[in-house]
N, C-alpha and C. Protein backbone atom coordinates (compact mmCIF):
# COMPACT_ATOMS: atom_id res chain seq x y z
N UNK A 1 -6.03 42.01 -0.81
CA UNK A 1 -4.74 42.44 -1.33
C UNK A 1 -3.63 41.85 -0.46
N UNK A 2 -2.62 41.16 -1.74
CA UNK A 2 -1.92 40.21 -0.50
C UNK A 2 -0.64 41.69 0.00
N UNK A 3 0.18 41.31 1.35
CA UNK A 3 1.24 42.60 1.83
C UNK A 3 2.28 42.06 1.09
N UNK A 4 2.55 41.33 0.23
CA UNK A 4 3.92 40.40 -0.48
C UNK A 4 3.89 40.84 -1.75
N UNK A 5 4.85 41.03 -2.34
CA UNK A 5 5.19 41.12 -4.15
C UNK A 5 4.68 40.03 -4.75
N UNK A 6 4.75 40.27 -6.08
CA UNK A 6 4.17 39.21 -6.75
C UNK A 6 4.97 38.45 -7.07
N UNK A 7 6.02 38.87 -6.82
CA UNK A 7 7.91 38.10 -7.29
C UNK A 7 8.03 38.00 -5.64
N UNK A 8 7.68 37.65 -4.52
CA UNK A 8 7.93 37.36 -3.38
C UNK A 8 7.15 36.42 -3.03
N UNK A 9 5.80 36.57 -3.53
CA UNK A 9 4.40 35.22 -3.39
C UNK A 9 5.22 34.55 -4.37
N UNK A 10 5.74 34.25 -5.63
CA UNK A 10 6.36 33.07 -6.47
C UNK A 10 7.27 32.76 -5.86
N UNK A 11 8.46 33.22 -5.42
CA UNK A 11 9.57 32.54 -4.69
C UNK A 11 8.97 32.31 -3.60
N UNK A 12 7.90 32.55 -2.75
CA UNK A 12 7.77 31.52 -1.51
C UNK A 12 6.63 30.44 -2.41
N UNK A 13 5.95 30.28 -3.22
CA UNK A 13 5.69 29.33 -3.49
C UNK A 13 6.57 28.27 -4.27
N UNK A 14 7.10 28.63 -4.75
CA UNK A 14 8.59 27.57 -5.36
C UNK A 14 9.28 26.92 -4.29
N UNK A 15 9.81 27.88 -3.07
CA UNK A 15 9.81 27.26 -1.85
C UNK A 15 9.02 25.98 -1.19
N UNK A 16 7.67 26.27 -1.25
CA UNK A 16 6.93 25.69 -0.44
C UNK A 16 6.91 24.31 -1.40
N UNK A 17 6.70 24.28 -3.04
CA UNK A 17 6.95 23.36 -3.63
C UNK A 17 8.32 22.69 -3.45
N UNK A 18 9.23 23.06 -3.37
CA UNK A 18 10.79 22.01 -3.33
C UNK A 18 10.12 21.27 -1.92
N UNK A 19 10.28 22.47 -1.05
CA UNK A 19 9.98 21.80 0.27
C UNK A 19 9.03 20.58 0.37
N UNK A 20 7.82 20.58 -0.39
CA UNK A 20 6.83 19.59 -0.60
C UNK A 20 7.52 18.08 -0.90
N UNK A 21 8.18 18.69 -2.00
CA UNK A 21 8.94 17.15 -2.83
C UNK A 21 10.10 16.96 -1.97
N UNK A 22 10.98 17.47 -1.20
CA UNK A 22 11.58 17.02 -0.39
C UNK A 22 11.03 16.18 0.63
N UNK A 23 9.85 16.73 1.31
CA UNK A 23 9.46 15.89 2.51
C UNK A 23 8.52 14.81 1.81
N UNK A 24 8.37 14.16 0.75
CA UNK A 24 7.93 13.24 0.00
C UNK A 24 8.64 12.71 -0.38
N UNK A 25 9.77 12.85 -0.55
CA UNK A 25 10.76 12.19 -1.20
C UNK A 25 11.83 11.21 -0.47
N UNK A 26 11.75 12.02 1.15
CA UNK A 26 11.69 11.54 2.18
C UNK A 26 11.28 10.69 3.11
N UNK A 27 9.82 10.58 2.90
CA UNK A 27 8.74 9.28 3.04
C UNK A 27 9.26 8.27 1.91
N UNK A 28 9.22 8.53 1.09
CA UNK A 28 9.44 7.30 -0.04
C UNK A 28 10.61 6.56 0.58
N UNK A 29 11.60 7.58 0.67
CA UNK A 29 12.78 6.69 1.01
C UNK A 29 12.94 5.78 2.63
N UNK A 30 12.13 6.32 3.60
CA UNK A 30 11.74 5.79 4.46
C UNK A 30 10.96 4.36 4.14
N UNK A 31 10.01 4.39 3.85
CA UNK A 31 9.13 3.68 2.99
C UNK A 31 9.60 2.31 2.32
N UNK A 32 10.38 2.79 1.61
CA UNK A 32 11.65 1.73 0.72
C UNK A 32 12.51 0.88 1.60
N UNK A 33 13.23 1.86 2.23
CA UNK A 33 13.97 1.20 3.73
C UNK A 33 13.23 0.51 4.98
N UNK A 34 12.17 0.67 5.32
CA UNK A 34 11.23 -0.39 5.62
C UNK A 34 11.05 -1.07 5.09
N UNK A 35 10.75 -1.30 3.95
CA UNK A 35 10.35 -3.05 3.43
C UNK A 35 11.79 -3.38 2.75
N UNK A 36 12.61 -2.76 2.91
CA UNK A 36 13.47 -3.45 2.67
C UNK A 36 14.54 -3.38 0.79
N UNK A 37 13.84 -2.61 0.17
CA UNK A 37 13.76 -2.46 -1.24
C UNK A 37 14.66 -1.29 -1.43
N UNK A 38 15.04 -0.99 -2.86
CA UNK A 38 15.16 -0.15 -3.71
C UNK A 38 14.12 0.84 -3.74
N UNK A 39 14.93 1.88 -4.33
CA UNK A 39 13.97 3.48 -4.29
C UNK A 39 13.36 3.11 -5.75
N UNK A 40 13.84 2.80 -6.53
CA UNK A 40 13.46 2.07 -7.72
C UNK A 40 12.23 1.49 -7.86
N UNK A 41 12.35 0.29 -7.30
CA UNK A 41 11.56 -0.14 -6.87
C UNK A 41 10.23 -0.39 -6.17
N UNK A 42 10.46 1.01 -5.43
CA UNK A 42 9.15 1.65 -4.96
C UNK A 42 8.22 2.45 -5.99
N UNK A 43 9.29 3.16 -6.41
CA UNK A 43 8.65 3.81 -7.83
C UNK A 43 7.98 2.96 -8.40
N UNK A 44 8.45 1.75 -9.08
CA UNK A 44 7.86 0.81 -9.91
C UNK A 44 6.45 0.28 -9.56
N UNK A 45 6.55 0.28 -7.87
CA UNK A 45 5.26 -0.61 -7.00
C UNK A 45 4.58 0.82 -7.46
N UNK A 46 4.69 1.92 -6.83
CA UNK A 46 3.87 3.16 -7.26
C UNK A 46 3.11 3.18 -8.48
N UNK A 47 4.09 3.17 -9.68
CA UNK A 47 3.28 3.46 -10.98
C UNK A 47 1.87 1.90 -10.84
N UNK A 48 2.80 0.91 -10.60
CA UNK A 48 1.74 -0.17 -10.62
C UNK A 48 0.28 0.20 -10.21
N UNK A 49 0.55 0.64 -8.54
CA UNK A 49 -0.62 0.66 -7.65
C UNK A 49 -1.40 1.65 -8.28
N UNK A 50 -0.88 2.84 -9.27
CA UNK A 50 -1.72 3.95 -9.49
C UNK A 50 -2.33 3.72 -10.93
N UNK A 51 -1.80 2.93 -11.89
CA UNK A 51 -2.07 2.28 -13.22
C UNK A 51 -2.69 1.45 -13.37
N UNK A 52 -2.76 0.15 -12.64
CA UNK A 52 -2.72 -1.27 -12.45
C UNK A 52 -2.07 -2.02 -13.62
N UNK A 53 -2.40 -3.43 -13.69
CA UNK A 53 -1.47 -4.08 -14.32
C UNK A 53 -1.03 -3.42 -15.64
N UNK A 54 0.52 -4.21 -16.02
CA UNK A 54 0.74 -3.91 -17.47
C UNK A 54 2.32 -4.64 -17.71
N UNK A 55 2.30 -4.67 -18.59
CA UNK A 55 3.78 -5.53 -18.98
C UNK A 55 4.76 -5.19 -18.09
N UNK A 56 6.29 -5.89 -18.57
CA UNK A 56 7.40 -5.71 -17.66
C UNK A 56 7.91 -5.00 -18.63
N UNK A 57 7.72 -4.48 -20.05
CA UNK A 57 8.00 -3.78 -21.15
C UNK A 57 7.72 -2.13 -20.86
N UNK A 58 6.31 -2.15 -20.32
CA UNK A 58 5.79 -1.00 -20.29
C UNK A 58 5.98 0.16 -18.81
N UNK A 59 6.12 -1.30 -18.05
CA UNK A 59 6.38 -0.60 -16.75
C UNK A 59 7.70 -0.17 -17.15
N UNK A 60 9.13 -0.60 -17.62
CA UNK A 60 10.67 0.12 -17.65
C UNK A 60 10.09 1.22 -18.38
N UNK A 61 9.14 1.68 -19.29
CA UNK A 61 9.24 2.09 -20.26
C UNK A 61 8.62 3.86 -19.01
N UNK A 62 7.50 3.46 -18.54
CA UNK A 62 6.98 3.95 -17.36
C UNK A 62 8.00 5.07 -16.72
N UNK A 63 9.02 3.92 -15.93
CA UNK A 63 10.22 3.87 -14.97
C UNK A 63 11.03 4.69 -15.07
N UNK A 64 11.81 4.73 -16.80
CA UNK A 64 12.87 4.62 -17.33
C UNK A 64 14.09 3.92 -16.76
N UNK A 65 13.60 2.78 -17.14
CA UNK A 65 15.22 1.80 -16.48
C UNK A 65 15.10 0.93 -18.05
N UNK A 66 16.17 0.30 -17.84
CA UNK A 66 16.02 -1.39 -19.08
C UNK A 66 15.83 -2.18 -18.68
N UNK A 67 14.87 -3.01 -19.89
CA UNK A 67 14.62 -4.17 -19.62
C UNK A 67 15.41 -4.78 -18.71
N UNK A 68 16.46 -5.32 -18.89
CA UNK A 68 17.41 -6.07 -18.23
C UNK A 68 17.21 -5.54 -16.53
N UNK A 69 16.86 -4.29 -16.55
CA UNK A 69 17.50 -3.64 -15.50
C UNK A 69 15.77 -3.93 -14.18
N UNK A 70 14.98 -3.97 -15.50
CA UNK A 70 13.25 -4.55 -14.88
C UNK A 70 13.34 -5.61 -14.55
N UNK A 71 14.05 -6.98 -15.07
CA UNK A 71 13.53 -8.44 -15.08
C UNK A 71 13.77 -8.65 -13.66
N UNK A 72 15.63 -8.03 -13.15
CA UNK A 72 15.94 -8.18 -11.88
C UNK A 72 14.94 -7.58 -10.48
N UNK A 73 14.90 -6.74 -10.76
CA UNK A 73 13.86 -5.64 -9.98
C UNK A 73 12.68 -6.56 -9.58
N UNK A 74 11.52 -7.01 -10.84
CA UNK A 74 10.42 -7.54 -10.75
C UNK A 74 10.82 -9.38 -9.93
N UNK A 75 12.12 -9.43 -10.11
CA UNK A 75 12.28 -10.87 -9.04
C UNK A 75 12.34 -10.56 -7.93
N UNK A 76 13.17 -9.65 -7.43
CA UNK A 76 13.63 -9.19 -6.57
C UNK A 76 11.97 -8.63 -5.63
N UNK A 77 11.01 -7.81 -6.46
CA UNK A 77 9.89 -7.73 -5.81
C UNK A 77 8.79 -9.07 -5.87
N UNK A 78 8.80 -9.84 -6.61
CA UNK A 78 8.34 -11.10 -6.17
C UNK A 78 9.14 -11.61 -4.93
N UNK A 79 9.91 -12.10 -4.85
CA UNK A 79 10.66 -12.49 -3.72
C UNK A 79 10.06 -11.91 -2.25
N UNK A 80 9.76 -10.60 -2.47
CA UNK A 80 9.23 -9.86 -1.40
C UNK A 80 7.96 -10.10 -0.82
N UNK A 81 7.26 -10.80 -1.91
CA UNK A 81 5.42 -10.93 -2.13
C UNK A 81 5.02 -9.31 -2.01
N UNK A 82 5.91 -8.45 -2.98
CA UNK A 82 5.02 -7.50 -3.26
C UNK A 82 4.51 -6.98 -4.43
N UNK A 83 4.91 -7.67 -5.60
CA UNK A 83 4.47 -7.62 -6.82
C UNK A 83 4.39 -9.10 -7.91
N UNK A 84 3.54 -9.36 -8.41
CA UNK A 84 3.82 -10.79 -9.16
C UNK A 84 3.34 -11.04 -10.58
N UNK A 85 4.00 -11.77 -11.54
CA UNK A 85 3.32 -11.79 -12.80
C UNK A 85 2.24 -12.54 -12.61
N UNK A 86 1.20 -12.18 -14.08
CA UNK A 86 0.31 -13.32 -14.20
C UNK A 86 0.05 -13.10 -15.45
N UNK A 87 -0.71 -14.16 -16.16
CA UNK A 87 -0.93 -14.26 -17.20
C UNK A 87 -2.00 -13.14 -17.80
N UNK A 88 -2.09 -12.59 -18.65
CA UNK A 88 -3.11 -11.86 -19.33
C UNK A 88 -4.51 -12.90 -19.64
N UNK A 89 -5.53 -12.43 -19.22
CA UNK A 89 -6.81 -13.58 -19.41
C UNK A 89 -6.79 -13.33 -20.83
N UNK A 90 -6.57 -11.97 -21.28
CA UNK A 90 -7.04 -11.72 -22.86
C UNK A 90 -6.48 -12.43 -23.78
N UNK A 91 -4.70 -12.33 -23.41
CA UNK A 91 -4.08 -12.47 -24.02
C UNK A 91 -3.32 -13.50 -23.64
N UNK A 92 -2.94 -15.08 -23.64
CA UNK A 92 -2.37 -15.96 -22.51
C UNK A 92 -1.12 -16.05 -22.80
N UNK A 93 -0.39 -15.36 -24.10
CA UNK A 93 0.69 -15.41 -24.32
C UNK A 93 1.60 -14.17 -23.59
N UNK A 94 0.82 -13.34 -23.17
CA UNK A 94 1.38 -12.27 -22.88
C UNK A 94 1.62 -12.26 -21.25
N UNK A 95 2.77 -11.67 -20.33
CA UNK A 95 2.35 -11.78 -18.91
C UNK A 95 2.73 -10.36 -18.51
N UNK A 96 1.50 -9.80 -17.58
CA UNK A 96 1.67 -8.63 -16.87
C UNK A 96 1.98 -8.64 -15.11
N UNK A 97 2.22 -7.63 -14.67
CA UNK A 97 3.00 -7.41 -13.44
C UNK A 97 1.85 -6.66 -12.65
N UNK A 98 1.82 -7.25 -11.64
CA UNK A 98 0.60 -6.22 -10.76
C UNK A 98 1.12 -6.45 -9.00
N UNK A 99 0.47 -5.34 -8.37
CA UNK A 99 0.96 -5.30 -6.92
C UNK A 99 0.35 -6.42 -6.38
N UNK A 100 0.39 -6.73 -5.34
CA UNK A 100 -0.10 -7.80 -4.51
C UNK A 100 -0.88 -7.03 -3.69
N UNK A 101 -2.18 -7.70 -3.28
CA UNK A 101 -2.76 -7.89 -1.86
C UNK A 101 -1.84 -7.26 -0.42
N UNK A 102 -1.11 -7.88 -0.28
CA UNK A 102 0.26 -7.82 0.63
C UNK A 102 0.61 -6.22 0.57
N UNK A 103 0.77 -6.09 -0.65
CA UNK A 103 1.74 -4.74 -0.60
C UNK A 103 0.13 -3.60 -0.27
N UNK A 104 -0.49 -3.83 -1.06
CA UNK A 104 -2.02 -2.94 -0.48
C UNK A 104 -1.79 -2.58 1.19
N UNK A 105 -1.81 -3.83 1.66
CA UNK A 105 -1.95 -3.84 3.20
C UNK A 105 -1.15 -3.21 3.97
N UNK A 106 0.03 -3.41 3.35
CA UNK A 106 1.50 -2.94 4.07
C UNK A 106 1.17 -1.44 3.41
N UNK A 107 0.74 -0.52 2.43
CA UNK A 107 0.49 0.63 2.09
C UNK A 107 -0.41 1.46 3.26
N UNK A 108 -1.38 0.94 3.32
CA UNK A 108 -2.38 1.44 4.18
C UNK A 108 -1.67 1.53 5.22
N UNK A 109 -0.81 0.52 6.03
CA UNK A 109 -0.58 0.23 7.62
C UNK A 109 0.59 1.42 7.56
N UNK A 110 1.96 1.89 6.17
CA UNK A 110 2.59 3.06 6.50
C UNK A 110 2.25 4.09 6.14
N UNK A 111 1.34 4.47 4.95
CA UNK A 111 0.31 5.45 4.77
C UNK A 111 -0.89 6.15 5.30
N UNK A 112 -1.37 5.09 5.82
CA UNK A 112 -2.47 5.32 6.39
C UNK A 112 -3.63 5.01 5.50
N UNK A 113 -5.31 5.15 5.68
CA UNK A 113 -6.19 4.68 5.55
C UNK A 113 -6.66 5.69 4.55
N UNK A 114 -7.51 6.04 3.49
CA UNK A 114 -8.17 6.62 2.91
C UNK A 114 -8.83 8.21 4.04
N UNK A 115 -9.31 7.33 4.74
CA UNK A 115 -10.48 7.87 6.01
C UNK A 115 -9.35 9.23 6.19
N UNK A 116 -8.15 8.95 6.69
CA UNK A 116 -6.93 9.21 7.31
C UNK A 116 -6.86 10.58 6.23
N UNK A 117 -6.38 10.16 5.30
CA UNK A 117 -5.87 11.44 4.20
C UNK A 117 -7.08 12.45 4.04
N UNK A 118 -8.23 11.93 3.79
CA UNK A 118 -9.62 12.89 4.22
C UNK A 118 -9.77 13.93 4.87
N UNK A 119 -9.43 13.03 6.05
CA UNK A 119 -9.05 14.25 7.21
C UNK A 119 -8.56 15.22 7.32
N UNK A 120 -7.17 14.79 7.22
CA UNK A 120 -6.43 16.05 6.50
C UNK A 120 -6.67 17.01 5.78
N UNK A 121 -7.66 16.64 4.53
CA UNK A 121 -8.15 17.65 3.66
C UNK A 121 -9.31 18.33 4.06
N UNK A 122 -9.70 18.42 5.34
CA UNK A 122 -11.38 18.79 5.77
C UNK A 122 -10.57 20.19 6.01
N UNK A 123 -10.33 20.77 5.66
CA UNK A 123 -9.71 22.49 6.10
C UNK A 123 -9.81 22.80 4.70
N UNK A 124 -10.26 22.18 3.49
CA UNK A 124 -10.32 22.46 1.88
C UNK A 124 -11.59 22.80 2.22
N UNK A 125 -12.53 23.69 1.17
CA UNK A 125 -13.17 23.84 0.23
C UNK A 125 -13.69 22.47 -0.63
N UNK A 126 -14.42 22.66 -1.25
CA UNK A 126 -14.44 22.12 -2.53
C UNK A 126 -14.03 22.45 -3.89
N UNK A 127 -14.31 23.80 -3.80
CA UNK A 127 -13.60 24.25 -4.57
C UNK A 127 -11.95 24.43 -4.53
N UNK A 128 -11.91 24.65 -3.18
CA UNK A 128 -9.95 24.55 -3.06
C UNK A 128 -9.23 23.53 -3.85
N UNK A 129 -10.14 22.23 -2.96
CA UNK A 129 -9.82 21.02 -3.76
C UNK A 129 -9.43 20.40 -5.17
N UNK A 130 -10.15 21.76 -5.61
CA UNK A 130 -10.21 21.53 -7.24
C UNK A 130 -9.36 22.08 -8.03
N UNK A 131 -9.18 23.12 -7.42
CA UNK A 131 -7.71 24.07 -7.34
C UNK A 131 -6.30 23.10 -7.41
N UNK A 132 -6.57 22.63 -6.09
CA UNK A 132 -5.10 22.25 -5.66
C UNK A 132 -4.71 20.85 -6.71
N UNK A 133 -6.09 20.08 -6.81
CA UNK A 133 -5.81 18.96 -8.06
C UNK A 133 -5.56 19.40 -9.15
N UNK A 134 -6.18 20.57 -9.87
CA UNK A 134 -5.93 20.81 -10.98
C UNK A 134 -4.26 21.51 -10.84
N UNK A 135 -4.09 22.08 -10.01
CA UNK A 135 -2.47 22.37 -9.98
C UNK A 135 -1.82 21.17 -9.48
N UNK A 136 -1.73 20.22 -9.16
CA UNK A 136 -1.16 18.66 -9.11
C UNK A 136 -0.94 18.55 -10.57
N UNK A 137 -2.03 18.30 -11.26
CA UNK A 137 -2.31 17.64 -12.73
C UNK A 137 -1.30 18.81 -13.48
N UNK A 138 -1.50 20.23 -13.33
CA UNK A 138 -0.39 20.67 -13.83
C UNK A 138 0.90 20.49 -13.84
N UNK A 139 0.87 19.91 -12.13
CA UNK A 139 2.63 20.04 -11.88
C UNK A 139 3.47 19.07 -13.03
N UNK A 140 2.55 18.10 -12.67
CA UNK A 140 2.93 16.83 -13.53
C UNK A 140 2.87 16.96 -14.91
N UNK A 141 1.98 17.62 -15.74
CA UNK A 141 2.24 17.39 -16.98
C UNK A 141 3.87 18.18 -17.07
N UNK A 142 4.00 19.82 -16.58
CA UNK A 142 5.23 20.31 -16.65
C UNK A 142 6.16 19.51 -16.30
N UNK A 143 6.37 18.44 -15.44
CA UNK A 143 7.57 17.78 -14.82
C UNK A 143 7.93 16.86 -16.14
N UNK A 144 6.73 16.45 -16.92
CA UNK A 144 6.99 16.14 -18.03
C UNK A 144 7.63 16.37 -18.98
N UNK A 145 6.95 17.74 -19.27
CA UNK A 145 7.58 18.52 -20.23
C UNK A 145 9.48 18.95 -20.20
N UNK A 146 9.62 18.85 -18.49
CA UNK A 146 11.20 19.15 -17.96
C UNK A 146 11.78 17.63 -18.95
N UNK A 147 11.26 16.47 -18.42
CA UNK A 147 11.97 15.11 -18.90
C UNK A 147 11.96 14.97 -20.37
N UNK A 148 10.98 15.66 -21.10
CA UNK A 148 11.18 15.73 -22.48
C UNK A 148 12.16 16.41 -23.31
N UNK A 149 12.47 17.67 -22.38
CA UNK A 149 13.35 19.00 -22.65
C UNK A 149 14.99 18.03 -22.42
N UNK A 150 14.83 17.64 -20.90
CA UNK A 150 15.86 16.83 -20.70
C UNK A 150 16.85 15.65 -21.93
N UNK A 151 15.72 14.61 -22.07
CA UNK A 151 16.33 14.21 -22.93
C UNK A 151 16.60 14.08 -24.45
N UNK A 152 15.54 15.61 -24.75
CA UNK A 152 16.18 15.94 -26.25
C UNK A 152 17.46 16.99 -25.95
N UNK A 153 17.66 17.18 -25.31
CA UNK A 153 19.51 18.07 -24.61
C UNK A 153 20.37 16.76 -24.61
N UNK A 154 19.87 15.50 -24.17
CA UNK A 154 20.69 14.64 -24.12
C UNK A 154 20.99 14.22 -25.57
N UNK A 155 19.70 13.46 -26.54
CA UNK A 155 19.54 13.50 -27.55
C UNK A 155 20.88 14.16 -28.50
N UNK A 156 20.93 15.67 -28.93
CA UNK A 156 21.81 16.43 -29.11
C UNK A 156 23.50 16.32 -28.60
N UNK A 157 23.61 15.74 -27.79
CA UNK A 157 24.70 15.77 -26.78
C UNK A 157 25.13 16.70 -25.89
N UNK A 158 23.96 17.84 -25.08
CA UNK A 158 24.28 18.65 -24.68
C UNK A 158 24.57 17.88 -23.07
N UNK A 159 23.83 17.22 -22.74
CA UNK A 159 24.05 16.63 -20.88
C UNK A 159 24.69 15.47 -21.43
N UNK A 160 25.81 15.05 -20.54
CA UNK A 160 26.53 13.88 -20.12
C UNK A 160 25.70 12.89 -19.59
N UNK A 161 25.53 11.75 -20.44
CA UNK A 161 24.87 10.84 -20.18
C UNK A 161 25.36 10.00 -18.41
């Protein structure tokens, strides 16, 4: 039996969540400012590294930026040697965008190693584990559901574009 309300355990866990995405949000931007890039941009390397390849169509689409607003970005991260087109084997007309080698390396060296994050988690369960992913996988579909809510309010004209 926890000594906390049940409306006192939710507001410190809402807490502990902002707090989470703050100090992540924080790394990223660290992260970005080390190599030198856009927060944008990191995002973009992100969805890549966690997706793998896919158009320069699909990644804005991913992103939410425009085209126009991708073509620059994806030079701008070539330039870096951290992301590069290549041709589709399937398809040779088509060209997709994928991380580099490079950027892998440079991930690991400010992230750390697989081994590394492990570690960290050896105070889980297995079952915890399963817990805490399946509430990840939740967070995210809801954060979804916020951006969907979002821009049918926009849709309507209720938020200022």
């Amino acid at each position: 039996m926890s000594k906390h309300s049940r409306e006192e355990l939710v507001l410190a866990f809402i807490d502990a969540v902002r707090a989470s995405q703050t100090a992540v949000d924080l790394v990223d931007e660290a992260v970005a400012e080390y190599l030198g890039i856009h927060r944008t941009d990191a995002r973009c390397l992100d969805i890549l590294d966690q997706e793998g390849p896919m158009t320069a169509g699909h990644l804005a689409e991913r992103a939410r930026i425009s085209p126009g607003a991708m073509t620059t970005l994806l030079d701008r991260l070539e330039r870096k040697g951290l992301a590069r087109r290549t041709r589709d084997t399937e398809d040779r007309r088509r060209v997709l965008v994928e991380v580099t080698p490079e950027l892998r390396r440079m991930a690991r060296e400010l992230y750390g190693s697989p081994e590394e994050g492990a570690k960290a988690l050896e105070m889980y369960s297995d079952e915890q584990l399963e817990f805490l992913i399946e509430f990840h996988r939740g967070s995210v579909a809801y954060q979804q559901s916020l951006i969907r809510r979002l821009d049918a309010l926009k849709d309507r004209g209720q938020l200022d574009a």
